[in-house]
N, C-alpha and C. Protein backbone atom coordinates (compact mmCIF):
# COMPACT_ATOMS: atom_id res chain seq x y z
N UNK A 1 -35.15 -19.69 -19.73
CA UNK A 1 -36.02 -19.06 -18.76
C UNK A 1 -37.46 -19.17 -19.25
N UNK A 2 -38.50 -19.58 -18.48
CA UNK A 2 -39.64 -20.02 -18.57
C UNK A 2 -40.56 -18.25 -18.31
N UNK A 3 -41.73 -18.64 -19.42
CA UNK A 3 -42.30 -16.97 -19.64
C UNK A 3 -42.51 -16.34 -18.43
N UNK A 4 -43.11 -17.62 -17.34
CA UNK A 4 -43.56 -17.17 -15.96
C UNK A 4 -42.35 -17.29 -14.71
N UNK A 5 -41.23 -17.18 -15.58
CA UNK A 5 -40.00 -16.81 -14.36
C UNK A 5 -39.55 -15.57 -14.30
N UNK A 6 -38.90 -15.50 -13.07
CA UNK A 6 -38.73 -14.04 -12.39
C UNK A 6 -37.98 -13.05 -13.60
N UNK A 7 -38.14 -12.11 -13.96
CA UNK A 7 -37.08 -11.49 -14.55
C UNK A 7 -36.25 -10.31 -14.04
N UNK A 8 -36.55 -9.58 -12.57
CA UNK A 8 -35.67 -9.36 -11.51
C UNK A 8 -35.41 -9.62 -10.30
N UNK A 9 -34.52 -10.10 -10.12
CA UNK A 9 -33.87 -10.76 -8.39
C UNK A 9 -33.43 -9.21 -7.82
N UNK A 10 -34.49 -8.52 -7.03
CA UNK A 10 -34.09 -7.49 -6.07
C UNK A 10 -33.35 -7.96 -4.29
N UNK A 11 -32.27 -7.81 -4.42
CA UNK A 11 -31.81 -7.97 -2.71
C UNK A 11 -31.01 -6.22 -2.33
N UNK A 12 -32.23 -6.40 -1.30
CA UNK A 12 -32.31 -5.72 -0.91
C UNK A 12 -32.59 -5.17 0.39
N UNK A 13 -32.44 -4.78 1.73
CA UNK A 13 -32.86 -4.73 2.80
C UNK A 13 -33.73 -3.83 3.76
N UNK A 14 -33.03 -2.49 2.62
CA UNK A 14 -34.46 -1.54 3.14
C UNK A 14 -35.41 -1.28 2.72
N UNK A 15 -36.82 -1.27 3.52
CA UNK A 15 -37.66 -0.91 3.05
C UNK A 15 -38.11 0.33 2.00
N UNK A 16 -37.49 1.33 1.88
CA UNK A 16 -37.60 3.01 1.80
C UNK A 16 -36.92 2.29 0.28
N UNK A 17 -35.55 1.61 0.05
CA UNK A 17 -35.03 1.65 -1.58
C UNK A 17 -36.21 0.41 -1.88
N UNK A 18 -36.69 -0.50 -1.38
CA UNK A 18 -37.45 -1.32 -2.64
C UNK A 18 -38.56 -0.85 -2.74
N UNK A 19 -38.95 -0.16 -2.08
CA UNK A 19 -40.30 0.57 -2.25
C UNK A 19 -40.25 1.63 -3.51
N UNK A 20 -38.79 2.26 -3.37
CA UNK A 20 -38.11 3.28 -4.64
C UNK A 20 -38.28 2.72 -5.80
N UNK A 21 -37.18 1.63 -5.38
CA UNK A 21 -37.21 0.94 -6.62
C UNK A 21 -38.13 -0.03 -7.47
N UNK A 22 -38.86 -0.41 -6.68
CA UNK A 22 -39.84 -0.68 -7.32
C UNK A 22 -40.99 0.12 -7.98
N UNK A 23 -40.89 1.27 -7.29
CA UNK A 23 -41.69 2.46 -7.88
C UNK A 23 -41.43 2.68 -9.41
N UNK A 24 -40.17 2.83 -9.13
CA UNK A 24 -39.27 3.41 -10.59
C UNK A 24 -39.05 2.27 -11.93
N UNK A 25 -39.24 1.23 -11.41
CA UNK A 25 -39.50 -0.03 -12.09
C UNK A 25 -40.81 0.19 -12.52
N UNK A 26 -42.30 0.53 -11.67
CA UNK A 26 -43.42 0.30 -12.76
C UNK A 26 -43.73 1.77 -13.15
N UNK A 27 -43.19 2.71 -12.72
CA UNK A 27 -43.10 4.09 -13.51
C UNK A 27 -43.11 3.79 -14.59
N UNK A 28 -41.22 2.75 -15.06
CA UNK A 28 -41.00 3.20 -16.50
C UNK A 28 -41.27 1.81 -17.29
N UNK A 29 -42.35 1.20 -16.59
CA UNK A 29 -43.23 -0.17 -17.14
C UNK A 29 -42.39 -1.21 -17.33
N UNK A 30 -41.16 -1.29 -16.20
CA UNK A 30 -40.51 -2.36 -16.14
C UNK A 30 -40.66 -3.81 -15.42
N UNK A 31 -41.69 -3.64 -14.48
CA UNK A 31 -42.20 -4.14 -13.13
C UNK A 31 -43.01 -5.60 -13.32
N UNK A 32 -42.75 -6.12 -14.17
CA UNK A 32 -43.10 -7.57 -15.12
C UNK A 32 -42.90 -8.14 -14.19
N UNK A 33 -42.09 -8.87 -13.28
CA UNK A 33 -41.54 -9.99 -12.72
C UNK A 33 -40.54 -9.92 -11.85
N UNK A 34 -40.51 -9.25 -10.58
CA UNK A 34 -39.87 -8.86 -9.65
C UNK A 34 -39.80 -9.54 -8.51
N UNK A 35 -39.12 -10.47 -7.88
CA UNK A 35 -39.05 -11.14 -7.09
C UNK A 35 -38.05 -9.90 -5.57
N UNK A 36 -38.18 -10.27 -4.46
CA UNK A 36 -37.13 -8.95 -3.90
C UNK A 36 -37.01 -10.14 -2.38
N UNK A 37 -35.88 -9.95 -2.08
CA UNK A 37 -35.27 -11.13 -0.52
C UNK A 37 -35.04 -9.54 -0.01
N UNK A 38 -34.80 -9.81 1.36
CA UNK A 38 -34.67 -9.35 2.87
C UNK A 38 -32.64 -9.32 3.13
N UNK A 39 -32.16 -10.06 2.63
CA UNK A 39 -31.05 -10.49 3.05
C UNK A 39 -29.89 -11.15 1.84
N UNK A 40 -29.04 -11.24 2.61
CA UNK A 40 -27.91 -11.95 1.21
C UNK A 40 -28.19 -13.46 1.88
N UNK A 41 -28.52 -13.99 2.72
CA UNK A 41 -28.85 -15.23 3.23
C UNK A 41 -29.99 -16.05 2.09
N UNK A 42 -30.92 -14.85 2.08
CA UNK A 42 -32.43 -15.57 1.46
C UNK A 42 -32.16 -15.29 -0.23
N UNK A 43 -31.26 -14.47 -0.31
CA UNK A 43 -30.42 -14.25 -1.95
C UNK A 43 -29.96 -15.78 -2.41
N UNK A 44 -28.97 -15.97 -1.77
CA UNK A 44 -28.43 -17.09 -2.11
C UNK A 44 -29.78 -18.41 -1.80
N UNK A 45 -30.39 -18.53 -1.12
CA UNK A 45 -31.55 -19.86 -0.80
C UNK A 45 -32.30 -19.61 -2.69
N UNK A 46 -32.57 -18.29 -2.87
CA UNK A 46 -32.95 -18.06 -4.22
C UNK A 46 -32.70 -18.37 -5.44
N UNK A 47 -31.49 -18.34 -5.41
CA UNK A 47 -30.33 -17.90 -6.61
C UNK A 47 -30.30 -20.02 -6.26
N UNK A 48 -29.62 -20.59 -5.31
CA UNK A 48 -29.70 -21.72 -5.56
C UNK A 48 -30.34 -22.96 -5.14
N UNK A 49 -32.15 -22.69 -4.81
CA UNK A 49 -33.08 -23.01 -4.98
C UNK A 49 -33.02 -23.60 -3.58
N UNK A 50 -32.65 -23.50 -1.98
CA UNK A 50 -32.75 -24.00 -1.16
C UNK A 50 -33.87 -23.58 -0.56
N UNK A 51 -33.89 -24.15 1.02
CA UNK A 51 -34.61 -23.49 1.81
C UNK A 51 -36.36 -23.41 1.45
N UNK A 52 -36.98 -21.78 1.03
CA UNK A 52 -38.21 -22.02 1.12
C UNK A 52 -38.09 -21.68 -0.56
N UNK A 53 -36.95 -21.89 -1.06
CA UNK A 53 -37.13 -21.84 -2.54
C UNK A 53 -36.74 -22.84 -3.00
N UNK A 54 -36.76 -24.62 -2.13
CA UNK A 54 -36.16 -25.08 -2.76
C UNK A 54 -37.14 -25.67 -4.00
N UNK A 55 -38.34 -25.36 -3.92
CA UNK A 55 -39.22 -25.64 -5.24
C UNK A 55 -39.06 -25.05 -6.51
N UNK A 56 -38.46 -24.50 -6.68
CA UNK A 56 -37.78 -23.22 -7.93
C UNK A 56 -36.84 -24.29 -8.53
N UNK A 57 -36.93 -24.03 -10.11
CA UNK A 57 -36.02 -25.07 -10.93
C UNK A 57 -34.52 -24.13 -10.95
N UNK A 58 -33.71 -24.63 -10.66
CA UNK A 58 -32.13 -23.90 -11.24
C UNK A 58 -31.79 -23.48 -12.52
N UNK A 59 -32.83 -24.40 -13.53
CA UNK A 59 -32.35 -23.39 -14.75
C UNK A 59 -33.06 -22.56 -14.82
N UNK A 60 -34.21 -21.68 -14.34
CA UNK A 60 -34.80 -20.54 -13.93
C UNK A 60 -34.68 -19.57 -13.36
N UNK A 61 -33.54 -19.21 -13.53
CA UNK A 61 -33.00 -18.02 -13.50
C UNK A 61 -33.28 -16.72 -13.46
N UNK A 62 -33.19 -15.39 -12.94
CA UNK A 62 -33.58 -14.16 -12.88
C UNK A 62 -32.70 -13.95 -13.96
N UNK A 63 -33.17 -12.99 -14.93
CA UNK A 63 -32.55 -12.02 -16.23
C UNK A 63 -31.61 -11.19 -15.75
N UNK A 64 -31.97 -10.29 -14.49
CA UNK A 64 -31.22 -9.87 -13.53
C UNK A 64 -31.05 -9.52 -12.37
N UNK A 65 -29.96 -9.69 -11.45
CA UNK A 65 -30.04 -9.34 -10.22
C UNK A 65 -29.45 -8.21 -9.66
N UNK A 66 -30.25 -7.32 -9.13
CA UNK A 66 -29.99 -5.97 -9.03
C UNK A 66 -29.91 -6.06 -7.12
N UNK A 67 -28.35 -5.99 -6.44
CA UNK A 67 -27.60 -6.17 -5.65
C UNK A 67 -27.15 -5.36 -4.83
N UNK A 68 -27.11 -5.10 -3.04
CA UNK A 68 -27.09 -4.05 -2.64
C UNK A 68 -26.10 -4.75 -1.98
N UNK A 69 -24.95 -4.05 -1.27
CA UNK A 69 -24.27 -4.42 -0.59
C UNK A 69 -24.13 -4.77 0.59
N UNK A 70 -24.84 -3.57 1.55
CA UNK A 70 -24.41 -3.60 2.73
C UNK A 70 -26.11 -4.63 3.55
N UNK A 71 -25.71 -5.48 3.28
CA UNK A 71 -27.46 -6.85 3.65
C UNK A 71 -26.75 -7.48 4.52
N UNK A 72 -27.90 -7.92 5.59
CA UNK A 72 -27.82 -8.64 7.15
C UNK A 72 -27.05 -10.25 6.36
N UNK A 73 -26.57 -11.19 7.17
CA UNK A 73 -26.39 -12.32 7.84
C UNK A 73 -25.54 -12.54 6.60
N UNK A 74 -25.48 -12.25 5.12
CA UNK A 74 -24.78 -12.26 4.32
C UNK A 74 -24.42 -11.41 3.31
N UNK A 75 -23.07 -10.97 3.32
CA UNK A 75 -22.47 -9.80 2.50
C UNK A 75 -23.29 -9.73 1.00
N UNK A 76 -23.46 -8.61 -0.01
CA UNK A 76 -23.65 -9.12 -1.08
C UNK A 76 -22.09 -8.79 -1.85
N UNK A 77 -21.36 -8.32 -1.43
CA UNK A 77 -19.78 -8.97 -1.74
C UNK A 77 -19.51 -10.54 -1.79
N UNK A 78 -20.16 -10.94 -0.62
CA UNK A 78 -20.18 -12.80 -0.38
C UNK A 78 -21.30 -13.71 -1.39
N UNK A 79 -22.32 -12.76 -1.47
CA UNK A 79 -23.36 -13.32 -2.56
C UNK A 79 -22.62 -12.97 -3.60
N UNK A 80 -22.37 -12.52 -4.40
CA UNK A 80 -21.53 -11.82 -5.70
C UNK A 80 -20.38 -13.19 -5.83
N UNK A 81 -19.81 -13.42 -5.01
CA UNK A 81 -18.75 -14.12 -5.01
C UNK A 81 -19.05 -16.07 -4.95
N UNK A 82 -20.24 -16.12 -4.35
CA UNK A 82 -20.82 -17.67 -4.57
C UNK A 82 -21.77 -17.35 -5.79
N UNK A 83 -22.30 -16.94 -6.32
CA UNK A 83 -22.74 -16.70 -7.87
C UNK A 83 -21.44 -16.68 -8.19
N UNK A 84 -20.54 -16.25 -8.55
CA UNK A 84 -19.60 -16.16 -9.24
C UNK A 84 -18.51 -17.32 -9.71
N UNK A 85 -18.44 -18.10 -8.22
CA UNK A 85 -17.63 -19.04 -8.40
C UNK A 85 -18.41 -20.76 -8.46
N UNK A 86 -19.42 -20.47 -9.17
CA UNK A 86 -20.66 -21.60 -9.23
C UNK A 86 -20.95 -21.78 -11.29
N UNK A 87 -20.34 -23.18 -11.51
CA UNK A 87 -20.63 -22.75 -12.96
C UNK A 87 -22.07 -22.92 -13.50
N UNK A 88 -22.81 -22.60 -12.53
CA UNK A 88 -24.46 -23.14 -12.60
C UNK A 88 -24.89 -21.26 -12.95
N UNK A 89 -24.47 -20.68 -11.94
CA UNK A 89 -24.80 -19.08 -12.03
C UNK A 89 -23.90 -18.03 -12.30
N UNK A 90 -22.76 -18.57 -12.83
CA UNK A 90 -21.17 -17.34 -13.26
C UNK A 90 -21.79 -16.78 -14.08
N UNK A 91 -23.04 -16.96 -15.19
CA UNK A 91 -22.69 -15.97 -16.19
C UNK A 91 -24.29 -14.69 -16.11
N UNK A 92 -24.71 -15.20 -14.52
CA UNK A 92 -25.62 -14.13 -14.62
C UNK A 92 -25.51 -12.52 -14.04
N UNK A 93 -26.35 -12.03 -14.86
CA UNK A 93 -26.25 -10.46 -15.02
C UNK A 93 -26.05 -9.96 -13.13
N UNK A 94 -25.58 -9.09 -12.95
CA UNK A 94 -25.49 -8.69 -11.63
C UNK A 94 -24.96 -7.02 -11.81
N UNK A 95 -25.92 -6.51 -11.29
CA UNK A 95 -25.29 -4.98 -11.35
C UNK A 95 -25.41 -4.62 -9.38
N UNK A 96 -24.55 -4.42 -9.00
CA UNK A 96 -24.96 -3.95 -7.70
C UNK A 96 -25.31 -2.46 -7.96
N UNK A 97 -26.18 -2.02 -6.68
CA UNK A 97 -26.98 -0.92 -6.89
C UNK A 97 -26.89 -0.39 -5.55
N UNK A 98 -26.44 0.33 -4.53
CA UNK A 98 -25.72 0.38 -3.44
C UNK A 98 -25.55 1.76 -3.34
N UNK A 99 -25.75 2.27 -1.60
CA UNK A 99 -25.56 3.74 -1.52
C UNK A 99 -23.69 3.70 -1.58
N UNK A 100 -23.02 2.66 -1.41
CA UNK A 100 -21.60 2.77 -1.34
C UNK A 100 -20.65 3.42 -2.24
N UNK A 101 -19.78 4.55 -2.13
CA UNK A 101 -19.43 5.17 -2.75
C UNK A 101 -17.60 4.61 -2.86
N UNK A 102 -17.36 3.82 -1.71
CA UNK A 102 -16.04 4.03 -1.27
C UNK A 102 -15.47 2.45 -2.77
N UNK A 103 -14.25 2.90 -2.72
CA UNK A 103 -13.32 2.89 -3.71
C UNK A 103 -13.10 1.46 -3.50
N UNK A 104 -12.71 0.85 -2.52
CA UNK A 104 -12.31 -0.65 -1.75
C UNK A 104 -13.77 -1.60 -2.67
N UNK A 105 -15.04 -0.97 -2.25
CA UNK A 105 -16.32 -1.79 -2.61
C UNK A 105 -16.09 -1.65 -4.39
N UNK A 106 -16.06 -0.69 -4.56
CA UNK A 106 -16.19 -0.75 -6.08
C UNK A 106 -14.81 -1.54 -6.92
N UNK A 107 -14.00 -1.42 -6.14
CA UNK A 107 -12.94 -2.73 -7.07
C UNK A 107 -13.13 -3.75 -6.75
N UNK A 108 -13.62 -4.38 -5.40
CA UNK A 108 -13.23 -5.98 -5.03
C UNK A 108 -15.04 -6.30 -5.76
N UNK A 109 -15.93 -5.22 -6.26
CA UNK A 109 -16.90 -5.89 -6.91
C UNK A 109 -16.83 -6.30 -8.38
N UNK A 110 -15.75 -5.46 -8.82
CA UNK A 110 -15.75 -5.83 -10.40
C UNK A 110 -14.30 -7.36 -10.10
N UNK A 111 -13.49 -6.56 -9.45
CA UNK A 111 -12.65 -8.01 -8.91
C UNK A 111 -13.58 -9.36 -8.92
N UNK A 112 -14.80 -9.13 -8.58
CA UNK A 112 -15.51 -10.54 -8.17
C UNK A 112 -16.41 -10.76 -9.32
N UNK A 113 -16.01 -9.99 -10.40
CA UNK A 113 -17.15 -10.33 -11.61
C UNK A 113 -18.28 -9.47 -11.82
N UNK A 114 -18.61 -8.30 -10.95
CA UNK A 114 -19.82 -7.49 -10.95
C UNK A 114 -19.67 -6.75 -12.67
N UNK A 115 -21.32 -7.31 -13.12
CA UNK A 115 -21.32 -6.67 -15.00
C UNK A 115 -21.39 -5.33 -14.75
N UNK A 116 -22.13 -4.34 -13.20
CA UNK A 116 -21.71 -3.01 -12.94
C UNK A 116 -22.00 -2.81 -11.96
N UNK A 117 -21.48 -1.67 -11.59
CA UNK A 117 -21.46 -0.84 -10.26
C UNK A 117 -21.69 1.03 -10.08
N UNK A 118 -23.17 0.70 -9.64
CA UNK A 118 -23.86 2.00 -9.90
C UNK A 118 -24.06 2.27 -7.99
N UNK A 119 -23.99 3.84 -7.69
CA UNK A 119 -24.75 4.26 -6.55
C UNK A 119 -25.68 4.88 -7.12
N UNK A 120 -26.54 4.47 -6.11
CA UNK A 120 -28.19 4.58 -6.05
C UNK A 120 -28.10 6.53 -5.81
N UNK A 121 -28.61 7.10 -6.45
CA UNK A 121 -29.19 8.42 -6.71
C UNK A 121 -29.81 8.61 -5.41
N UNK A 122 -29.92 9.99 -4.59
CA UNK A 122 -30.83 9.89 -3.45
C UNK A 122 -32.02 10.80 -3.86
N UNK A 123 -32.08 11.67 -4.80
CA UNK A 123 -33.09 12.02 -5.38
C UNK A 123 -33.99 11.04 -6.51
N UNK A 124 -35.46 11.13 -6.17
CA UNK A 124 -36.31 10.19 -6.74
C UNK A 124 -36.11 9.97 -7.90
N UNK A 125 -36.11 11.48 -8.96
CA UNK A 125 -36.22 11.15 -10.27
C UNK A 125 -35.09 11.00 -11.03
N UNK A 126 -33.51 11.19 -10.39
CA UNK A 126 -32.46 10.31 -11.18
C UNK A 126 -32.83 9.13 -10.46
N UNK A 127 -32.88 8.35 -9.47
CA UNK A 127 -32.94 7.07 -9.33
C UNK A 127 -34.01 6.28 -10.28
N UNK A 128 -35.14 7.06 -10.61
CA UNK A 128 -36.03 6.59 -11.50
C UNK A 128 -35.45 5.91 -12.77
N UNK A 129 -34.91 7.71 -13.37
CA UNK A 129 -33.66 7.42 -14.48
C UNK A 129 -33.16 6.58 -14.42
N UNK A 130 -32.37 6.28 -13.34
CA UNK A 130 -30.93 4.95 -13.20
C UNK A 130 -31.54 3.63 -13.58
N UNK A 131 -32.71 3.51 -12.81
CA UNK A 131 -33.39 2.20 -12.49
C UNK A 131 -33.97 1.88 -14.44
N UNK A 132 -34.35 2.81 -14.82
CA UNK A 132 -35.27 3.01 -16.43
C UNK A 132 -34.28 2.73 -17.49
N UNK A 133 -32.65 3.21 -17.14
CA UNK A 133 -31.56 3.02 -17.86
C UNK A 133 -31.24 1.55 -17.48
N UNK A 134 -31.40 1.02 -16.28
CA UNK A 134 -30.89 -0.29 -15.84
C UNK A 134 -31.86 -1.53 -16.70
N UNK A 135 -33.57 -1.21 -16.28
CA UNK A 135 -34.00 -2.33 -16.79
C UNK A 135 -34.12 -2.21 -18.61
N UNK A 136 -34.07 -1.33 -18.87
CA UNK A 136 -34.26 -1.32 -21.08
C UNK A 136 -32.87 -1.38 -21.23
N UNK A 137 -31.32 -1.48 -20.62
CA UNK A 137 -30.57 -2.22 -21.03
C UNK A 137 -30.64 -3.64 -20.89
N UNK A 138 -30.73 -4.14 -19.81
CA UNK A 138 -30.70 -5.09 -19.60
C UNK A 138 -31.71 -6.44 -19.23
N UNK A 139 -32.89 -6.08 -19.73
CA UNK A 139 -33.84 -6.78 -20.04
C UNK A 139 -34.17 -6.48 -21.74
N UNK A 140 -33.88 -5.49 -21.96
CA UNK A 140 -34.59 -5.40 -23.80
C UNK A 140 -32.93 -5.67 -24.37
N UNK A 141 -32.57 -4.67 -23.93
CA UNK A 141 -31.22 -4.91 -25.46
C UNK A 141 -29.84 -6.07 -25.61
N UNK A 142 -29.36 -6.11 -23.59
CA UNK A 142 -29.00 -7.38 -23.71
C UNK A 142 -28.92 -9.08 -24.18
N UNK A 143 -28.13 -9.54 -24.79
CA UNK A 143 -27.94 -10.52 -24.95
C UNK A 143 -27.48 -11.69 -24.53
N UNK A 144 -27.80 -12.30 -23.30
CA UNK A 144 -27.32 -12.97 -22.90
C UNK A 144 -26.66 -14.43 -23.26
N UNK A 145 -25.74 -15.40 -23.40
CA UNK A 145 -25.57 -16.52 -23.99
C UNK A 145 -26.86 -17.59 -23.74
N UNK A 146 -27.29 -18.34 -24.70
CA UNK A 146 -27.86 -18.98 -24.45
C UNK A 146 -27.47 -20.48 -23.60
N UNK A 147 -28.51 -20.75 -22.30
CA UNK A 147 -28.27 -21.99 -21.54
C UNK A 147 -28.26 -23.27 -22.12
């Protein structure tokens, strides 16, 4: 990963959580390199450089992609699952982050390889928390294999 590549892939669809979450990202001075799509459609054009990303190199990779479920024109169950079964992007970080509580979403996501599965807090300052616990694991202490 190149110094000036993304180091979070936000998909996400509402306005009200990336606005959150991005809040809570430069709250806790995580907010370095945040890229954020509309859709699981423009996720995937991202993730594998099509469309209006097809100028983006593939080994440039997001550190992580922080994943909501319920996104227009494509599932992020369905994004989760073409990352997954791609040996170009299987081994990247993916935590979905999702108001979904129900039991069905949270198995067929670790079923599909999800590294975790958190619901999003509806109060500001645990979501802050969540988001502050999400990026200093997994931008500072993680180790990812090298490409």
């Amino acid at each position: 990963m190149s110094d000036n590549g993304i180091e979070i892939l936000l998909v996400e669809d509402n306005p009200n959580d990336v606005e959150l979450t991005l809040d809570a990202l430069k709250e806790n001075k995580l907010v370095n390199r945040v890229e954020v799509v509309r859709d699981g459609a423009e996720a995937l054009d991202f993730i594998f450089c099509n469309g209006k990303y097809s100028h983006r190199d593939m080994n440039h990779q997001p550190k992580l992609i922080l994943l909501d479920l319920k996104l227009p024109k494509v599932t992020g169950l369905e994004v989760l699952q073409k990352i997954r079964t791609d040996p170009r992007t299987r081994m990247l970080p993916i935590v979905v982050l999702t108001s979904s509580r129900e039991e069905r979403d949270i198995v067929e996501s670790y079923e599909l390889g999800v590294n975790s599965y958190i619901v999003k807090p509806v109060d500001f300052e645990q979501f802050s928390e969540a988001v502050r616990y999400l990026g200093f694991y997994w931008l500072l202490l993680n180790q990812p294999p090298q490409r």
